[in-house]
C-alpha atoms as a PDB file:
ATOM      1  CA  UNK A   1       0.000   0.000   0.000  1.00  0.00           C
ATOM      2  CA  UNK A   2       2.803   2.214   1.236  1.00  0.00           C
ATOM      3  CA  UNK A   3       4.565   1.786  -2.227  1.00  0.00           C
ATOM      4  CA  UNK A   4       1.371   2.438  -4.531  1.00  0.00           C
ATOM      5  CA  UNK A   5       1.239   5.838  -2.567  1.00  0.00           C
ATOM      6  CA  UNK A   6       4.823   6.559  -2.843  1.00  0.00           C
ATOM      7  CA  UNK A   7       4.154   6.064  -6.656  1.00  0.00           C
ATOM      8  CA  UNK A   8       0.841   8.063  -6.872  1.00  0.00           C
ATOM      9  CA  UNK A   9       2.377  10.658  -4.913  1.00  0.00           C
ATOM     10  CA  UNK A  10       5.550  10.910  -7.651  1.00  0.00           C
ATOM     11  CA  UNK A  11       3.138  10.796 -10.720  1.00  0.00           C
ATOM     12  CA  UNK A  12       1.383  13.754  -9.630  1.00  0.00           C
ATOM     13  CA  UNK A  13       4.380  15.467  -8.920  1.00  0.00           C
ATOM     14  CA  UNK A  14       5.873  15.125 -12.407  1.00  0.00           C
ATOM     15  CA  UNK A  15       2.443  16.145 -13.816  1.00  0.00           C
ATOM     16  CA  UNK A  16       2.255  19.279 -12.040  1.00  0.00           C
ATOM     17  CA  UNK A  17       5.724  19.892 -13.348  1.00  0.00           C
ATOM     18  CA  UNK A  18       4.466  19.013 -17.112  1.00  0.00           C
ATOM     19  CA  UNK A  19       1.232  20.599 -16.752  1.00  0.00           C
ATOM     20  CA  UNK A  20       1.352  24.696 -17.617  1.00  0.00           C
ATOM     21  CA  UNK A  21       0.132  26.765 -15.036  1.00  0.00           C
ATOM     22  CA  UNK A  22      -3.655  27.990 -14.698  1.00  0.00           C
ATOM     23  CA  UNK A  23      -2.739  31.810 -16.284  1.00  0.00           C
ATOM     24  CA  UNK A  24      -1.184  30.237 -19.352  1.00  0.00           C
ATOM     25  CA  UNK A  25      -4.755  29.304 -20.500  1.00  0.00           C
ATOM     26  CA  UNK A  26      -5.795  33.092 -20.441  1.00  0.00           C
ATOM     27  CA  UNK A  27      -4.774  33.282 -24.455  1.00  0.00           C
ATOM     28  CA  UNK A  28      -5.532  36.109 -26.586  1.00  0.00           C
ATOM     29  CA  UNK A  29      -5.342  38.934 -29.725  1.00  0.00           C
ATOM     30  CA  UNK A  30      -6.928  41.234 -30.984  1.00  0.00           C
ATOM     31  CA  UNK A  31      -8.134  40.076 -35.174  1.00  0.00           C
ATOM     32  CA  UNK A  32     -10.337  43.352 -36.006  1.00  0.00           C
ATOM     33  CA  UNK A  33      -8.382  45.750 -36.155  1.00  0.00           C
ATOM     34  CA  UNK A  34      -6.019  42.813 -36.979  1.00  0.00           C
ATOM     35  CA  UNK A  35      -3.028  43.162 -34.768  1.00  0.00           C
ATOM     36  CA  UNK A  36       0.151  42.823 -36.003  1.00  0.00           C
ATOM     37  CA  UNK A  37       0.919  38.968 -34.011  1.00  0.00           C
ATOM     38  CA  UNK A  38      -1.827  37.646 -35.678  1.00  0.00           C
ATOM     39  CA  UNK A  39      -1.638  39.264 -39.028  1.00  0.00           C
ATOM     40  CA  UNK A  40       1.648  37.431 -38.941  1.00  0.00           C
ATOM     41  CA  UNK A  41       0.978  34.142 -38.006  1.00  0.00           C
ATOM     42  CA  UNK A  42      -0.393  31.016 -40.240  1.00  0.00           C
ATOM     43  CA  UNK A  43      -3.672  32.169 -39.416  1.00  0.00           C
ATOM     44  CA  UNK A  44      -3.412  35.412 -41.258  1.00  0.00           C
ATOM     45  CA  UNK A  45      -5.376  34.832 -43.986  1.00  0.00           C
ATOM     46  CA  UNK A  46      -2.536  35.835 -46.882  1.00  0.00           C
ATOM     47  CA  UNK A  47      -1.810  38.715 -44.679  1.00  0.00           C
ATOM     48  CA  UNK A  48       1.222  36.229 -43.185  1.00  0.00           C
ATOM     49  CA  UNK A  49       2.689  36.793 -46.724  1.00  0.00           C
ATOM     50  CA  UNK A  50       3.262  40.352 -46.805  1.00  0.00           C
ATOM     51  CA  UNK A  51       7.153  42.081 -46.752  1.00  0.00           C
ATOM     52  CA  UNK A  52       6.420  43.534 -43.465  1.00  0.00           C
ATOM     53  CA  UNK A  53       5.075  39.894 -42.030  1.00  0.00           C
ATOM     54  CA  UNK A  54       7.869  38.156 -43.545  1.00  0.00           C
ATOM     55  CA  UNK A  55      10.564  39.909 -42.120  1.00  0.00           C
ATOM     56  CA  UNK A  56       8.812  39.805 -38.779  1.00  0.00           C
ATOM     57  CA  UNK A  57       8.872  36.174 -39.118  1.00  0.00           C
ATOM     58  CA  UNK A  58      12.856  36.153 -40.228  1.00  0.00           C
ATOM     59  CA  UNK A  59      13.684  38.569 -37.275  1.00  0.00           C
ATOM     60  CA  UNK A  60      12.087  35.725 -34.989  1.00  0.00           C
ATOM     61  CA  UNK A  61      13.896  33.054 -36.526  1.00  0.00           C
ATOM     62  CA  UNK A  62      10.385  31.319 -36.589  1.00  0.00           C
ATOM     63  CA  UNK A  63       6.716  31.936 -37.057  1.00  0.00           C
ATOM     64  CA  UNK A  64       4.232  33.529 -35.095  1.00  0.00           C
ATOM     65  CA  UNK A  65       1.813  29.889 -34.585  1.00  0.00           C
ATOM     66  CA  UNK A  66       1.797  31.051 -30.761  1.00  0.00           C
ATOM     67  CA  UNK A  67      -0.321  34.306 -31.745  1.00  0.00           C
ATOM     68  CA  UNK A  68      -2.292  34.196 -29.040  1.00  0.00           C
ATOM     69  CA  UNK A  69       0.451  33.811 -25.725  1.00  0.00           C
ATOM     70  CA  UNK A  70       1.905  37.377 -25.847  1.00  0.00           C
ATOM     71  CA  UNK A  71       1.869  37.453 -21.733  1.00  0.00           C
ATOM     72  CA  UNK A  72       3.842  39.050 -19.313  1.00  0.00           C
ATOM     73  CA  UNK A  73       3.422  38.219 -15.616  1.00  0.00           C
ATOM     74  CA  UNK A  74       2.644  39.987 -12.766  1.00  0.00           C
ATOM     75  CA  UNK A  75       3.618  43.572 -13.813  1.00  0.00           C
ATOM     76  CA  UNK A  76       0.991  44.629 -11.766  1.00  0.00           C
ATOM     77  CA  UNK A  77      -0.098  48.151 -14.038  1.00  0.00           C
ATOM     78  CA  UNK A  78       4.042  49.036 -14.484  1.00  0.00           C
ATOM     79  CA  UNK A  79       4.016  48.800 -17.831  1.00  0.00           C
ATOM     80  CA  UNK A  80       6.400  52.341 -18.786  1.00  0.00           C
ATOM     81  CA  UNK A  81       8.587  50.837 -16.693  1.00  0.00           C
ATOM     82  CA  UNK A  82       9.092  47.177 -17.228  1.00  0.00           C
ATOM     83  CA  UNK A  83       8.155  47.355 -21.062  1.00  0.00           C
ATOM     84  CA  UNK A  84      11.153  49.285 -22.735  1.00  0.00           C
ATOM     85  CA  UNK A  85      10.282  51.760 -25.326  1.00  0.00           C
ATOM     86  CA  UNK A  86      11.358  50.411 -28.988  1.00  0.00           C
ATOM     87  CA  UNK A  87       9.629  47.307 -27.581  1.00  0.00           C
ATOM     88  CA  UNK A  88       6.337  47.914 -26.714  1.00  0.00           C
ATOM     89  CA  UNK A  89       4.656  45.533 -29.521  1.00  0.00           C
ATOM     90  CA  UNK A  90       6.879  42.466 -28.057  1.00  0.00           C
ATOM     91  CA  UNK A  91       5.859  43.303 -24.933  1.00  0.00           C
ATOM     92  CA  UNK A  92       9.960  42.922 -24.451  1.00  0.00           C
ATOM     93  CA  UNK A  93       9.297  39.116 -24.693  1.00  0.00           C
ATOM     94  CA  UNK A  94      12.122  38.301 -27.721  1.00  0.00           C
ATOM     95  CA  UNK A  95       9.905  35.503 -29.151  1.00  0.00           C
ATOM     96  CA  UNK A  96       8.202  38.492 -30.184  1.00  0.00           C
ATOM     97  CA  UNK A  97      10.999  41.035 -31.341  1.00  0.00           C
ATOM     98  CA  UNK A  98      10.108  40.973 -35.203  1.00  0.00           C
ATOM     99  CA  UNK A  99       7.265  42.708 -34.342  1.00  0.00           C
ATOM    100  CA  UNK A 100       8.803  46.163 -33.046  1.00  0.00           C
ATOM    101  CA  UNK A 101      10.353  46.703 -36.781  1.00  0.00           C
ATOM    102  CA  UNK A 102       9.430  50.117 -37.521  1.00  0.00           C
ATOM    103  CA  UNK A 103       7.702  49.516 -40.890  1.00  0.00           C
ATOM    104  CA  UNK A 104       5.474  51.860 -42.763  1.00  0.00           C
ATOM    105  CA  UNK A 105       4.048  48.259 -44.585  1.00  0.00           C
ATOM    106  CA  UNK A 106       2.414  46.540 -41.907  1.00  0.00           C
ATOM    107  CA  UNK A 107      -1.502  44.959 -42.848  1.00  0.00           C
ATOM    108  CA  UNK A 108      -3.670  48.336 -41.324  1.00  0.00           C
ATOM    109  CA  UNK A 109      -7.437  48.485 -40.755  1.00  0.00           C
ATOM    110  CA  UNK A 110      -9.072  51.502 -42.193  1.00  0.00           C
ATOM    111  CA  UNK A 111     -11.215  53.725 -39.431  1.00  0.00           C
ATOM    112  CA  UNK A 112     -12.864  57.164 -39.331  1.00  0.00           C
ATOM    113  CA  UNK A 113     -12.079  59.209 -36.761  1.00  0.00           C
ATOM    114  CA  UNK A 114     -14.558  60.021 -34.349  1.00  0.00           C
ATOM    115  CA  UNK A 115     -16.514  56.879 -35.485  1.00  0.00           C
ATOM    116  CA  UNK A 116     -17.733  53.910 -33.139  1.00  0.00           C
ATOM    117  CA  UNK A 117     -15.210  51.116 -33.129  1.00  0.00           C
ATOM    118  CA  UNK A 118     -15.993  47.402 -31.976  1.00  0.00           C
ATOM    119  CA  UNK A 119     -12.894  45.491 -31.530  1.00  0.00           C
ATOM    120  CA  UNK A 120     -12.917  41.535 -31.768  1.00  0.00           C
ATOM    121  CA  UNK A 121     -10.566  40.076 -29.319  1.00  0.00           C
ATOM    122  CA  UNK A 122      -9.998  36.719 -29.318  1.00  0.00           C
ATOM    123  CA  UNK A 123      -9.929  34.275 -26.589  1.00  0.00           C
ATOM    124  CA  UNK A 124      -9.565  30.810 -25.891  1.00  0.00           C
ATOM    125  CA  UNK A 125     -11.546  30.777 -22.320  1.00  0.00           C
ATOM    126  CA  UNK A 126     -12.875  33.317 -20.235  1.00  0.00           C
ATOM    127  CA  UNK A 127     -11.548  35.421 -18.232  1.00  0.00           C
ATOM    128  CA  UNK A 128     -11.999  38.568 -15.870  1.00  0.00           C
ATOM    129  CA  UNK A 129     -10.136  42.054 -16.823  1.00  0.00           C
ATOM    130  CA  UNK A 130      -9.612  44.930 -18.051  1.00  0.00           C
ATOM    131  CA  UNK A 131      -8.554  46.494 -21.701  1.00  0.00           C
ATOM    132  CA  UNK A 132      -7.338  49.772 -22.372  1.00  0.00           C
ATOM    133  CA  UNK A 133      -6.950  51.031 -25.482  1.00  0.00           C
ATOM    134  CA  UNK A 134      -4.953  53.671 -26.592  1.00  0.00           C
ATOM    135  CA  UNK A 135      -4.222  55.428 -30.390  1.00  0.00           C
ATOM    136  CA  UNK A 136      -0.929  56.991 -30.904  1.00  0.00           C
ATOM    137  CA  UNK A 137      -0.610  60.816 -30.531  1.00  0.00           C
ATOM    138  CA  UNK A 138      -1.450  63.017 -34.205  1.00  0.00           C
ATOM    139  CA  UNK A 139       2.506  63.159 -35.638  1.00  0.00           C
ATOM    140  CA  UNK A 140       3.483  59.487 -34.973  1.00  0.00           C
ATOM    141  CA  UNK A 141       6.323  59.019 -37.133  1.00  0.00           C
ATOM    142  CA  UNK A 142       5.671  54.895 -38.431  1.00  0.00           C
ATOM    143  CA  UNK A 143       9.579  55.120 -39.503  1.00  0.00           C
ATOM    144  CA  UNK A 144      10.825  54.634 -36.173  1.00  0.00           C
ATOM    145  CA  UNK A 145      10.290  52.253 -33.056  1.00  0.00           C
ATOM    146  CA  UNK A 146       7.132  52.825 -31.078  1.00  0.00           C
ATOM    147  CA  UNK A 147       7.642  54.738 -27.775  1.00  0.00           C
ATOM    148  CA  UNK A 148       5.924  55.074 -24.606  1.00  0.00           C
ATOM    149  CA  UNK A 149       5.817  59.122 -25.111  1.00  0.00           C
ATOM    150  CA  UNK A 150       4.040  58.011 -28.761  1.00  0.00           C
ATOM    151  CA  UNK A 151       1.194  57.588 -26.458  1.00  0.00           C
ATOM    152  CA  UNK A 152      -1.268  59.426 -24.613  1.00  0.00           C
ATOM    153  CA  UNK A 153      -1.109  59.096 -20.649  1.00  0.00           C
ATOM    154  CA  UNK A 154      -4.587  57.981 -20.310  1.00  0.00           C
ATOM    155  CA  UNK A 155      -6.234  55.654 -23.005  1.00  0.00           C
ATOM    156  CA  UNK A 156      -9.542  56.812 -24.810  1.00  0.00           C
ATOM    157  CA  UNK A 157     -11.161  53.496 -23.854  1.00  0.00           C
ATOM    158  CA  UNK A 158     -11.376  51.467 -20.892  1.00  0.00           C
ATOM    159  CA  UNK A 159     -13.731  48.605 -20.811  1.00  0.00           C
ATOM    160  CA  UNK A 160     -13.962  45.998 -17.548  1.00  0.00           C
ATOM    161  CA  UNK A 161     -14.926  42.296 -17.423  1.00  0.00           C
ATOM    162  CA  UNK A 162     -16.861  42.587 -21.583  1.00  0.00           C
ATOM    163  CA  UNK A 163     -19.249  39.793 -22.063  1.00  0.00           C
ATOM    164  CA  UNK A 164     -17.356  36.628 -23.864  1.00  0.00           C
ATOM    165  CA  UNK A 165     -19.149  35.424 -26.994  1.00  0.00           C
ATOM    166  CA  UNK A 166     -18.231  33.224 -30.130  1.00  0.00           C
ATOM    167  CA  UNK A 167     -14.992  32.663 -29.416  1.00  0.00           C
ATOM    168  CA  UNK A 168     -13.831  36.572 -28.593  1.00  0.00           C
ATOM    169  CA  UNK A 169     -14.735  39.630 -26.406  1.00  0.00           C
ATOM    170  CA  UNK A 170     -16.638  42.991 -28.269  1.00  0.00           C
ATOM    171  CA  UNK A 171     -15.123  45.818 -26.943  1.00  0.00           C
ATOM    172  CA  UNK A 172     -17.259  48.652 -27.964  1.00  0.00           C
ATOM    173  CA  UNK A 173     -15.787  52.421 -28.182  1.00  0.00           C
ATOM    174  CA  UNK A 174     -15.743  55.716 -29.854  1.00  0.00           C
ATOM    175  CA  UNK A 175     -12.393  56.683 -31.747  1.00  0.00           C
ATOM    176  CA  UNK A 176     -10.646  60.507 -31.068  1.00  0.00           C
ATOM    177  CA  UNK A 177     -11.874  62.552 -33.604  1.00  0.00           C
ATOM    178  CA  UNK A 178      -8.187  64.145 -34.425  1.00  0.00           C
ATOM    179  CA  UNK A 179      -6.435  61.623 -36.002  1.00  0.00           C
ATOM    180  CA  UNK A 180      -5.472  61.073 -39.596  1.00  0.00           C
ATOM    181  CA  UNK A 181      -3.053  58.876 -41.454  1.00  0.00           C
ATOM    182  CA  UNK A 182      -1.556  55.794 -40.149  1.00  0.00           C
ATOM    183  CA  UNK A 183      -1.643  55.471 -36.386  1.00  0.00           C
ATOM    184  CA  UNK A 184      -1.031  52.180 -33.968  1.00  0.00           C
ATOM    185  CA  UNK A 185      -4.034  51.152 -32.121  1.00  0.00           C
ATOM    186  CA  UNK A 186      -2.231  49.695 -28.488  1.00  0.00           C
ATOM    187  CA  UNK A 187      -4.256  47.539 -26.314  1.00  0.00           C
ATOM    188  CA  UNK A 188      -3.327  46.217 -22.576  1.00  0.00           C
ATOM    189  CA  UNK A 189      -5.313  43.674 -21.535  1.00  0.00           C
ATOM    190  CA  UNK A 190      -5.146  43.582 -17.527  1.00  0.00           C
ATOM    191  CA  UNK A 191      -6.195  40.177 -16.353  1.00  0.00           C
ATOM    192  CA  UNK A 192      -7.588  40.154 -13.133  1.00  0.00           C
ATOM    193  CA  UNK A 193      -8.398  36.340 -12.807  1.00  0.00           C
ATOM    194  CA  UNK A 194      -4.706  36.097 -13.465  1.00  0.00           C
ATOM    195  CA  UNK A 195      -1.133  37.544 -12.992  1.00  0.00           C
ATOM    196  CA  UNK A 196      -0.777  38.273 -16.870  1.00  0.00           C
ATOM    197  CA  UNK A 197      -0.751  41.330 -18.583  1.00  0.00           C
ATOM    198  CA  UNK A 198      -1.730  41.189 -22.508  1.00  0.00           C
ATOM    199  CA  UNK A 199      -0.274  43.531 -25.362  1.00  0.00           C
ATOM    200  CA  UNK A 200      -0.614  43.959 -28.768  1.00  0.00           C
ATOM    201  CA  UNK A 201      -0.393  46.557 -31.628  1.00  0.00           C
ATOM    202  CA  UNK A 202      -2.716  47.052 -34.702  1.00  0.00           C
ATOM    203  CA  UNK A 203      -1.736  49.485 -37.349  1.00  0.00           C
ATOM    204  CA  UNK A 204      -4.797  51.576 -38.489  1.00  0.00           C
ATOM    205  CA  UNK A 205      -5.071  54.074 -41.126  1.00  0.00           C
ATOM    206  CA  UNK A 206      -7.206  57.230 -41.232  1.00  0.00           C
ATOM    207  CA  UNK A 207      -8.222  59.309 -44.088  1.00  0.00           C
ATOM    208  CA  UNK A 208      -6.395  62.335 -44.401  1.00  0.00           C
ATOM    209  CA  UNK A 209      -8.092  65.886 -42.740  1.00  0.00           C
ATOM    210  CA  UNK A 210      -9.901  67.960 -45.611  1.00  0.00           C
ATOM    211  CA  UNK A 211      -8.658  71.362 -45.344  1.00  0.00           C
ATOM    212  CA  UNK A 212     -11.999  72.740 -46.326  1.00  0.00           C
ATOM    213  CA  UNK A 213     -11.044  76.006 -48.767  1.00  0.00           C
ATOM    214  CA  UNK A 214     -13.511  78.730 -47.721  1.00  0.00           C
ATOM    215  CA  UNK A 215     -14.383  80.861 -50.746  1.00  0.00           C
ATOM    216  CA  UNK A 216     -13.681  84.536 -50.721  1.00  0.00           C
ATOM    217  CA  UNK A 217     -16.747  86.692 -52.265  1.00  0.00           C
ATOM    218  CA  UNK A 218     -14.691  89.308 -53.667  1.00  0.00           C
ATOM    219  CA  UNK A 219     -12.185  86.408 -55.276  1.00  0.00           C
ATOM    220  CA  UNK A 220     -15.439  84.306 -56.499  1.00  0.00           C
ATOM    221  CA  UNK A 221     -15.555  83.526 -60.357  1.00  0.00           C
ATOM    222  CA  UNK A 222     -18.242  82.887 -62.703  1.00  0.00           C
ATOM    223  CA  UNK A 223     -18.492  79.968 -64.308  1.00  0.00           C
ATOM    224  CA  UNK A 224     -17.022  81.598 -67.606  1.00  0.00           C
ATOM    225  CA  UNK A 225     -13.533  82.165 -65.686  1.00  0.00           C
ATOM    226  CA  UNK A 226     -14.059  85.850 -65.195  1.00  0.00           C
ATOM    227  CA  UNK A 227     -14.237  87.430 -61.925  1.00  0.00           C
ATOM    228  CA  UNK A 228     -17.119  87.908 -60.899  1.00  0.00           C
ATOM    229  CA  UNK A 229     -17.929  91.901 -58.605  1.00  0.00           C
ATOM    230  CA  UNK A 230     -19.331  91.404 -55.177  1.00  0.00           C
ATOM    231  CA  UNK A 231     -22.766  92.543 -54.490  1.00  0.00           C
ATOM    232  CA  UNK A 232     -23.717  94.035 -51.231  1.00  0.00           C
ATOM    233  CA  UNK A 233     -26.133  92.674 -48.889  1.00  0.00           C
ATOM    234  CA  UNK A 234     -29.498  92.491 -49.004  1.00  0.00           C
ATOM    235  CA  UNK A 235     -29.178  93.600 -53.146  1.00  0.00           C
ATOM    236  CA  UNK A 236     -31.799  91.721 -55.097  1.00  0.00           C
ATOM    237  CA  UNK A 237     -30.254  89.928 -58.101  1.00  0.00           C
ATOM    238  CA  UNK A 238     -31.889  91.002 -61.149  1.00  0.00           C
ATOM    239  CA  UNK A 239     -32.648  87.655 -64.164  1.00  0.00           C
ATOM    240  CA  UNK A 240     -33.493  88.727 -67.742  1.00  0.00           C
ATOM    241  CA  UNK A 241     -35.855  86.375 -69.821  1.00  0.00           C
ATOM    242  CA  UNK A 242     -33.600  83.928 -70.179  1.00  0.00           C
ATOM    243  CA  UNK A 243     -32.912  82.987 -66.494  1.00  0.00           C
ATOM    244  CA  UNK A 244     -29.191  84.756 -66.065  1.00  0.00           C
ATOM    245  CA  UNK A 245     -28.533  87.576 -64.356  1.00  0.00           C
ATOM    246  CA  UNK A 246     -29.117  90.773 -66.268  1.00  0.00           C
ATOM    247  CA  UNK A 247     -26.900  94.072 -66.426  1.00  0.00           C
ATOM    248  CA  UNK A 248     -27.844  96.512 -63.445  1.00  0.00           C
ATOM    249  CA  UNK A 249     -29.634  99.824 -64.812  1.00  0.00           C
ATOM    250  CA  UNK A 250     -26.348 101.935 -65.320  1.00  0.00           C
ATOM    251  CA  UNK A 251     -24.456  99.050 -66.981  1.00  0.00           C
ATOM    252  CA  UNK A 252     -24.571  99.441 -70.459  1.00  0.00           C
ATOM    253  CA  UNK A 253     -25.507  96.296 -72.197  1.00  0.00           C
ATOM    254  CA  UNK A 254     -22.572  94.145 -73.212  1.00  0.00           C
ATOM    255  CA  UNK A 255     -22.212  93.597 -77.257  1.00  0.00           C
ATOM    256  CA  UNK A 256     -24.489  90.598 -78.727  1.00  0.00           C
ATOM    257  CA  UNK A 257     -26.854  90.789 -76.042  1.00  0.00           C
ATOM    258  CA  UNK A 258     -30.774  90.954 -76.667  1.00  0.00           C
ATOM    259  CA  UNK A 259     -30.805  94.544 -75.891  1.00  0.00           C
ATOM    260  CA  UNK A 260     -31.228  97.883 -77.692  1.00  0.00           C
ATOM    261  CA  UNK A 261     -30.242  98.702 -81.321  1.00  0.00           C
ATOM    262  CA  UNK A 262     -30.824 101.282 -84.001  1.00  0.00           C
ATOM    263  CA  UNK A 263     -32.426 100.965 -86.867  1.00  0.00           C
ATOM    264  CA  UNK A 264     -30.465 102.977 -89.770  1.00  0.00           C
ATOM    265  CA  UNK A 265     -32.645 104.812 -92.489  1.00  0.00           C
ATOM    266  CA  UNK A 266     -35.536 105.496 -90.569  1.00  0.00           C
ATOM    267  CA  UNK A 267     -37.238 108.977 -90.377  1.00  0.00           C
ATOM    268  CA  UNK A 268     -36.590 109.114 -86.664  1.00  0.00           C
ATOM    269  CA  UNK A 269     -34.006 107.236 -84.335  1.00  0.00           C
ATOM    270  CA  UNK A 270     -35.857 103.890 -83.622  1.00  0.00           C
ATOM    271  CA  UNK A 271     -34.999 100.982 -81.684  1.00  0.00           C
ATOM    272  CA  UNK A 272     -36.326  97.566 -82.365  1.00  0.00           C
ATOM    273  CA  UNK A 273     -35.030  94.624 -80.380  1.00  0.00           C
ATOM    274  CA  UNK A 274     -32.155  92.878 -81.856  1.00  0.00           C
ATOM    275  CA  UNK A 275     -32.985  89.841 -83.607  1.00  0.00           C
ATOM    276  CA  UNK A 276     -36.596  90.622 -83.501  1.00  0.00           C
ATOM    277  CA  UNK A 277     -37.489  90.551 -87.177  1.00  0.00           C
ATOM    278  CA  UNK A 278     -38.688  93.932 -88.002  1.00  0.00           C
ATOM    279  CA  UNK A 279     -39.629  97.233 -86.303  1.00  0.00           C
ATOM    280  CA  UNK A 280     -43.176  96.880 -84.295  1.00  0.00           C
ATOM    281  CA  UNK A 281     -46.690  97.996 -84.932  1.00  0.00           C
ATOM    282  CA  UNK A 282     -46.521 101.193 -82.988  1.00  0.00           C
ATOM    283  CA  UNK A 283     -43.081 102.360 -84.902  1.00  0.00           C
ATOM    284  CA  UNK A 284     -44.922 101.647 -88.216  1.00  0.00           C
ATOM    285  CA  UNK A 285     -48.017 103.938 -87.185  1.00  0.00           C
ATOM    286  CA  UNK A 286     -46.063 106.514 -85.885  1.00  0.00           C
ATOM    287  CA  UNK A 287     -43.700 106.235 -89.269  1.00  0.00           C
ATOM    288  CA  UNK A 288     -46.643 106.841 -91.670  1.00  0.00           C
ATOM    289  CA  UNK A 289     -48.288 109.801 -89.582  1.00  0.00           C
ATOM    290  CA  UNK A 290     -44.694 111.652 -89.693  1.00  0.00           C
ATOM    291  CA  UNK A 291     -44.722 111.012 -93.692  1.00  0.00           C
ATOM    292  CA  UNK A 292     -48.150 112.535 -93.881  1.00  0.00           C
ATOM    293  CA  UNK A 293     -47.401 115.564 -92.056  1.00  0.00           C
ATOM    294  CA  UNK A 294     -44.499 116.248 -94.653  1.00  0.00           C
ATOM    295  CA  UNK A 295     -46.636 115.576 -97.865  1.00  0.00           C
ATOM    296  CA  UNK A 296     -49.560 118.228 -96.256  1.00  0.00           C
ATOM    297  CA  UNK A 297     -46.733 121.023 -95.699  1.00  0.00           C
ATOM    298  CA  UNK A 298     -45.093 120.117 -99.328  1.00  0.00           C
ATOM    299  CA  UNK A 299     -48.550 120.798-100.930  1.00  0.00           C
ATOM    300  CA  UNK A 300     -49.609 123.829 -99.087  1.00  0.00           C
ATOM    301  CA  UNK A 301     -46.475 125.693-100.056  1.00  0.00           C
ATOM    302  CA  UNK A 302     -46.834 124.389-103.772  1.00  0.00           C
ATOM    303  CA  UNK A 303     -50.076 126.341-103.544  1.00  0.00           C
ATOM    304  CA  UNK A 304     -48.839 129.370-102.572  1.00  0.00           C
ATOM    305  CA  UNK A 305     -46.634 129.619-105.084  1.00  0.00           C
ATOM    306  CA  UNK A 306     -48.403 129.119-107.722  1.00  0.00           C
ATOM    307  CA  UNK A 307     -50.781 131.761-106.159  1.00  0.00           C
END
């Protein structure tokens, strides 16, 4: 009896010793936005293949199948100072080190600032905690090694003990509204269930800021590229016939417009509208009553003559 004891006893000695420890089961990654471990690794989905990836994987000496075990124990919220800057996507562990390369190729996620973000983190089993999630300062430079002072003090986002469901936790938040261009999105995962503190990095891209051009009134154009004069406030805008604006009362009428034009050879200076096929009804009338007055005067001094 004594010596199936002794044995039992030894057996679950060495398995303890074999077995990993309870925190090593608290795996996880972000996928979306895809962080940078996981775009790497088999499970990529082609992203694995990319320049930026590749050399990742030759700076490791090896790929990135452990995706999901980027762990540091018990640092107990001292990140700035256990975590060296240069090595903050690592989390300083070397298994990692291909993945502080200071790249301006790595697989991004495109986001709009100021929009509502829900980040997939993947999990293998529950567990309680706390992510914070910070976005790198407007000016990051992607050319060189991420730094601590790349990153705001506090993070935008801080979500506690998220529901677990389909395989990943849904951490829900609302993106700064100042960013544009390429940025790192850097999450801490603070287990509390456990001693191990999670990192990760996931390159994001925003669109670039529209400088929106105001228009200066007296610098406006029309839409035939001349410049066009200001009017002053509360001045009605006057349309001809033909719907576009028409000349203001002491602007004479620009050449080949439907305005005024004289009719040469005519007893008296008349105007008929240009184009307008012929003088009107009331320049005729008047016409023939100025002729009649001439032949009545021509007569009556023929008379008086002759008398």
């Amino acid at each position: 009896m004594t010596a199936h004891r002794t044995v039992a006893t030894a057996a679950v000695a060495v398995a303890a010793t074999l077995l990993p420890a309870t925190p090593a089961l608290a795996h996880g990654a972000p996928t979306d936005p895809v962080s940078r471990v996981v775009a790497c690794s088999p499970e990529g989905g082609g992203r694995e293949r990319t320049a930026a990836c590749r050399a990742a994987v030759t700076t490791n000496g090896a790929p990135f199948t452990a995706w999901d075990n980027l762990r540091v124990a018990d640092v107990n919220g001292k990140d700035r100072q256990l975590i060296p800057d240069g090595r903050l996507c690592s989390g300083g562990l070397p298994a990692y080190r291909g993945l502080d390369l200071a790249r301006t190729d790595w697989p991004t996620t495109r986001l709009a600032p100021g929009a509502a973000l829900t980040m997939t983190y993947s999990s293998t089993i529950p567990h309680t905690g706390t992510f914070e999630l910070f976005l790198t300062k407007q000016g990051y430079d992607a050319t060189k090694p991420l730094t601590w002072s790349d990153l705001p003090a506090k993070p935008f986002a801080e979500v506690t003990d998220p529901p677990m469901a389909k395989g990943g936790y849904r951490i829900r938040a609302t993106l700064p509204a100042d960013r544009s261009g390429r940025h790192v999105l850097y999450t801490i995962w603070r287990n509390s269930s456990t001693t191990d503190t999670y990192y990760s990095c996931s390159d994001v891209v925003f669109p670039a800021s529209a400088s929106a051009s105001a228009s200066d009134a007296s610098g406006a154009r029309r839409s035939d590229g001349k410049k066009a004069t200001p009017t002053a406030p509360g001045t009605p805008t006057r349309v001809g016939a033909s719907g576009t604006p028409a000349p203001s009362p002491d602007e004479p009428a620009p050449s080949g417009s439907p305005a005024a034009a004289t009719v040469p050879g005519s007893p008296a200076a008349a105007t008929v509208p240009r184009g307008g096929g012929g003088p009107s009804v009331p320049l005729l009338a008047g016409g023939a009553a100025v002729l009649a007055v001439l032949a009545g005067s021509a007569a009556l001094a023929l008379r008086r003559r002759r008398g």
